[in-house]
C-alpha atoms as a PDB file:
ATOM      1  CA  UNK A   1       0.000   0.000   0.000  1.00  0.00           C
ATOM      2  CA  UNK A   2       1.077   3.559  -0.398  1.00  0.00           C
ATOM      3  CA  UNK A   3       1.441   6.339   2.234  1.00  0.00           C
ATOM      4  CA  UNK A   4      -1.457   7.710   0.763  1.00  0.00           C
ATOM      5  CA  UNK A   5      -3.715   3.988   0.924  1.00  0.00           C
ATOM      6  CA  UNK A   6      -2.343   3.373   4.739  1.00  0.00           C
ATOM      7  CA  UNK A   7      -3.721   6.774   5.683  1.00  0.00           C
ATOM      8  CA  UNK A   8      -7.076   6.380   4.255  1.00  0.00           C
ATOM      9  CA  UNK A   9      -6.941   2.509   6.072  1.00  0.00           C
ATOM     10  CA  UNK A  10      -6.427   4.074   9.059  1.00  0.00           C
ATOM     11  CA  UNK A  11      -8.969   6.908   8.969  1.00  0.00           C
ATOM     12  CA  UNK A  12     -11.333   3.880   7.971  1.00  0.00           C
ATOM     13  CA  UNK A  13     -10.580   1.972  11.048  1.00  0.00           C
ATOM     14  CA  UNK A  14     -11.753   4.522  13.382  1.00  0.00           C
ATOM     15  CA  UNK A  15     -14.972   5.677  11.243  1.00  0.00           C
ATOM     16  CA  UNK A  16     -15.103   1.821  12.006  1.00  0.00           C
ATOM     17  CA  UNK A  17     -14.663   2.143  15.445  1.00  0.00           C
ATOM     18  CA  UNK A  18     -17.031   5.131  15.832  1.00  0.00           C
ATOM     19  CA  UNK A  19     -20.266   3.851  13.490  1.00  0.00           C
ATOM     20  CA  UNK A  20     -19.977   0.265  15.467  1.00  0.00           C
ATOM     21  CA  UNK A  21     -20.190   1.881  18.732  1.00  0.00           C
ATOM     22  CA  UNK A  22     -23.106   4.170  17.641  1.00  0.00           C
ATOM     23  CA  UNK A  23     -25.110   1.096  16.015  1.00  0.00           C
ATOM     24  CA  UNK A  24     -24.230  -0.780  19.060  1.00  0.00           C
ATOM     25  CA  UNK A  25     -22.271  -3.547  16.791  1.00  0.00           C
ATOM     26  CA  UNK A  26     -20.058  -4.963  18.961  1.00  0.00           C
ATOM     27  CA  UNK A  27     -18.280  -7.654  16.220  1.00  0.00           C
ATOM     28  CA  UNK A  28     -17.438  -4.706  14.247  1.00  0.00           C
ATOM     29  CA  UNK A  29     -16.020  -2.953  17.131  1.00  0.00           C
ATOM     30  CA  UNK A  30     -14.127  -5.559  18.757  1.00  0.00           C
ATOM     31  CA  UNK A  31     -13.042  -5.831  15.072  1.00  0.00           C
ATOM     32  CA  UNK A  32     -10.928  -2.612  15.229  1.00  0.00           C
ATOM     33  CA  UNK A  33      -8.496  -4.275  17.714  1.00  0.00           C
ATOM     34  CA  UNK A  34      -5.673  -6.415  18.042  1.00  0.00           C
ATOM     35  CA  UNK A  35      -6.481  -8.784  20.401  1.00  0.00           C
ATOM     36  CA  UNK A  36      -3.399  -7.427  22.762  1.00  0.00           C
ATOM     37  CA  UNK A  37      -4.958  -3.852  22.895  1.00  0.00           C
ATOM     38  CA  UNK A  38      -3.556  -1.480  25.131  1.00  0.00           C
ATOM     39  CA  UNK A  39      -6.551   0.956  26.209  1.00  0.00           C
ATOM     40  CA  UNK A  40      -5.605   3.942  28.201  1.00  0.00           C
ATOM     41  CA  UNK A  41      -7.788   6.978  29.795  1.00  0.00           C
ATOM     42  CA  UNK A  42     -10.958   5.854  29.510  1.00  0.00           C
ATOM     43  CA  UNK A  43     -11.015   4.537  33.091  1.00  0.00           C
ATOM     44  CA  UNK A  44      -8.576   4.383  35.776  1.00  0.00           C
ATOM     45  CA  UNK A  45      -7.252   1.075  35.008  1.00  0.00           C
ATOM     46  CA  UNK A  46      -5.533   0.073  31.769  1.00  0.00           C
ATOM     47  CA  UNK A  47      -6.723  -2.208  29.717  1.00  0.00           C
ATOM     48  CA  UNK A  48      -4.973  -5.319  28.088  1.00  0.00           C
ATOM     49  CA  UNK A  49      -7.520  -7.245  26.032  1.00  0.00           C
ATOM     50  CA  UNK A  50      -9.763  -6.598  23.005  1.00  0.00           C
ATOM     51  CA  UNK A  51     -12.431  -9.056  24.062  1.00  0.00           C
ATOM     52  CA  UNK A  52     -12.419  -7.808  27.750  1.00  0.00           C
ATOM     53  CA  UNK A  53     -12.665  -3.840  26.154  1.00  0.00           C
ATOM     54  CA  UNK A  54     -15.273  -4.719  23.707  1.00  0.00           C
ATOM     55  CA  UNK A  55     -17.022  -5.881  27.265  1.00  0.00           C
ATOM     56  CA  UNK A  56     -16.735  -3.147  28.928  1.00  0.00           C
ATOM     57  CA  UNK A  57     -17.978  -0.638  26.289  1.00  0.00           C
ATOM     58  CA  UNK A  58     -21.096  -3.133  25.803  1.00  0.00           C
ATOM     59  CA  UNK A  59     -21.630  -2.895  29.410  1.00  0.00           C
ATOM     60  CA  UNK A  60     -20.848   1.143  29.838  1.00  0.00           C
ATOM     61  CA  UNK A  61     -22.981   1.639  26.194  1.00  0.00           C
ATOM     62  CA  UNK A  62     -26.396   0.364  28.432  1.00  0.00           C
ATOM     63  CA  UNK A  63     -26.575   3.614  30.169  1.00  0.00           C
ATOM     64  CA  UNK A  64     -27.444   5.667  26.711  1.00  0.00           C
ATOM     65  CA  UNK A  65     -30.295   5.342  24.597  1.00  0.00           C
ATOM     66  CA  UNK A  66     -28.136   6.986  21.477  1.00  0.00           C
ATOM     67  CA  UNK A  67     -24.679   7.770  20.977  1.00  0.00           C
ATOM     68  CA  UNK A  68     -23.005   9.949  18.234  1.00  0.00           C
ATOM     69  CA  UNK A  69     -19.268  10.535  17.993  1.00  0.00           C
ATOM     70  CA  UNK A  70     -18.071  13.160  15.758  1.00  0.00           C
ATOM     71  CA  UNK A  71     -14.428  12.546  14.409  1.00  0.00           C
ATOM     72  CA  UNK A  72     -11.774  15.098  13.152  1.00  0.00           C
ATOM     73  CA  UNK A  73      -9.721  13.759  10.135  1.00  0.00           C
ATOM     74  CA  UNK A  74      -6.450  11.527  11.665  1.00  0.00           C
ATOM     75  CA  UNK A  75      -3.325  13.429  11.536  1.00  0.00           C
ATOM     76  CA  UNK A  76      -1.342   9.989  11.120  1.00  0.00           C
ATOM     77  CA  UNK A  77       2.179   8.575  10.723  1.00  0.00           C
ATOM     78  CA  UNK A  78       2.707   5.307   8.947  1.00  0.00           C
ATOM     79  CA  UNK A  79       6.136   3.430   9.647  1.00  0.00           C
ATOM     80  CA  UNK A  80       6.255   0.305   7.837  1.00  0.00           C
ATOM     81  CA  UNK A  81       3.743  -1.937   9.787  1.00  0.00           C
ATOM     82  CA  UNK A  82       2.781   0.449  12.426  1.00  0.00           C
ATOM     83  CA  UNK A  83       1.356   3.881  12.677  1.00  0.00           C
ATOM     84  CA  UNK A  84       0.496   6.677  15.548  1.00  0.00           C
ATOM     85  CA  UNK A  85      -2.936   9.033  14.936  1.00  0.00           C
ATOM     86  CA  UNK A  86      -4.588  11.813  16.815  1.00  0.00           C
ATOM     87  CA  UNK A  87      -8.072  12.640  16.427  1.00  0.00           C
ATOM     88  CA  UNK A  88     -10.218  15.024  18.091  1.00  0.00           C
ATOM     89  CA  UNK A  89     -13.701  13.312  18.980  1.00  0.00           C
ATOM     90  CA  UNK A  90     -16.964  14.796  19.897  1.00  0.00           C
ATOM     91  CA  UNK A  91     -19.399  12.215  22.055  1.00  0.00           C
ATOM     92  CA  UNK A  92     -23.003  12.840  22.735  1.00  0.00           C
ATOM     93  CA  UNK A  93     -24.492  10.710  24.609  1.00  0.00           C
ATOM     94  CA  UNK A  94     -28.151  10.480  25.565  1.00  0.00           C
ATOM     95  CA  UNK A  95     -28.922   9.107  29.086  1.00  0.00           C
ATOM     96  CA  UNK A  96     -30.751   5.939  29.292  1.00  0.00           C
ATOM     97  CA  UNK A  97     -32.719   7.325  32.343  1.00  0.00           C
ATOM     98  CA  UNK A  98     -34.127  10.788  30.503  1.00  0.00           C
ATOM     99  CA  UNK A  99     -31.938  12.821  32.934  1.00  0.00           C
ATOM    100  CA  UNK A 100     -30.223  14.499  30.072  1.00  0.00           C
ATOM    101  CA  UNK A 101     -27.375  14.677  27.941  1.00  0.00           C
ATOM    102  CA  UNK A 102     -23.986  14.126  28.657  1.00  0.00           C
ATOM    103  CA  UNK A 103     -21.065  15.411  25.685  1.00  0.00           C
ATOM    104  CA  UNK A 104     -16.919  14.846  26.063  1.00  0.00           C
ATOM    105  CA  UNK A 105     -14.893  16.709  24.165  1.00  0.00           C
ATOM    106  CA  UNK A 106     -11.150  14.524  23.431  1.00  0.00           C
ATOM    107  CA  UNK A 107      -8.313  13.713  22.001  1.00  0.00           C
ATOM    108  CA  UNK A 108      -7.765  10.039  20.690  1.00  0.00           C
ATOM    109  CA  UNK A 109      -4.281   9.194  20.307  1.00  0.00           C
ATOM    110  CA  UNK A 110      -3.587   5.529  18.518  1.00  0.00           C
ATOM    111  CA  UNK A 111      -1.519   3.323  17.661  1.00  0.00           C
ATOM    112  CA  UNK A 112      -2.041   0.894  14.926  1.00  0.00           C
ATOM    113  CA  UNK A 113      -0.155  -2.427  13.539  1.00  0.00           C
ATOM    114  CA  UNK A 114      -0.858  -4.051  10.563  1.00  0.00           C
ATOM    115  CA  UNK A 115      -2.148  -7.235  10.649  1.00  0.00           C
ATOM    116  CA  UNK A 116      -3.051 -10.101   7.689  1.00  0.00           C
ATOM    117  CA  UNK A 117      -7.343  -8.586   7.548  1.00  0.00           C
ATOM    118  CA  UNK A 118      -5.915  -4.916   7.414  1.00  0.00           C
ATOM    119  CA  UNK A 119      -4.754  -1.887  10.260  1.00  0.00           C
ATOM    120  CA  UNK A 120      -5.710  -3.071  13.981  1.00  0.00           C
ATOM    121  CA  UNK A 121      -5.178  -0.579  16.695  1.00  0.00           C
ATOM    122  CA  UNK A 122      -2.826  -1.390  19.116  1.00  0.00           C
ATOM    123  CA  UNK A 123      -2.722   1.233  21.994  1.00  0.00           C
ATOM    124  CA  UNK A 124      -5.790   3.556  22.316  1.00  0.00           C
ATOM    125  CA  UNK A 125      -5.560   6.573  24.585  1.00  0.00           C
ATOM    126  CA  UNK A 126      -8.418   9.083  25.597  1.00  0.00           C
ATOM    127  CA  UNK A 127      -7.563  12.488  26.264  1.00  0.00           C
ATOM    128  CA  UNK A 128     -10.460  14.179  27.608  1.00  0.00           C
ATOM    129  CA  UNK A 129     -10.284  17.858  26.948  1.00  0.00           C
ATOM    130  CA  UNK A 130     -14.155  18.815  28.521  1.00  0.00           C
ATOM    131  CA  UNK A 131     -17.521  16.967  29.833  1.00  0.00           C
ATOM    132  CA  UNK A 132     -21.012  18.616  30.251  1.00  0.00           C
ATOM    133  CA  UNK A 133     -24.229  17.292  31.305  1.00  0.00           C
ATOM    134  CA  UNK A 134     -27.731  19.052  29.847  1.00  0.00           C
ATOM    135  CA  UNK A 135     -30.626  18.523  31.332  1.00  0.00           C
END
């Protein structure tokens, strides 16, 4: 693949990532992942394993009736078979109890390998910039 292909494989993976988690399709997210994921921020442990992440979210995703993450463009770096991204993400999220609305404003910095089925990420790090609740 070119620099050029890699790039748009990349950005792909994490329109992936965003549309499964929205739709609530957890194959397609768990998809996104090598299965040794490192995921960073989003809690205060780390987390070592695609299938215990994909989890997680499932369990943490009952809480909202809708979800919508908005995604910059990836400013990415593609070495060979691995690459580093940031993205700037936007999250609405619609509480499952009618209490409101709760957006994050963040930074997603990622790392990717390439595996045999395409780009995986491989360490996943929130950033969080800014939270508010509506009512």
């Amino acid at each position: 693949m070119s620099q050029s292909e890699d790039r748009q494989a990349l950005q792909d993976v994490m329109l992936s990532y965003a549309a499964a988690v929205d739709d609530r399709d957890m194959d397609r997210y768990r998809a996104c992942f090598a299965d040794d994921v490192e995921i960073v921020g989003f809690s205060e442990s780390v987390v070592h394993s695609a299938d215990q992440w994909a989890e997680s979210v499932e369990n943490q995703l009952k809480a909202f009736s809708a979800t919508q993450h908005l995604m910059s463009p990836q400013l990415a770096t593609v070495s060979g078979d691995t690459a580093s991204a940031r993205a700037d993400v936007q999250a609405l999220h619609v509480l499952q109890d009618g209490s409101g609305t709760l957006t994050l404003w963040a930074t997603y910095l990622t790392d990717f390998v390439r595996a045999d089925e395409g780009w995986k990420i491989k360490r996943h790090e929130l950033v969080i910039r800014s939270t508010q609740q509506t009512r």
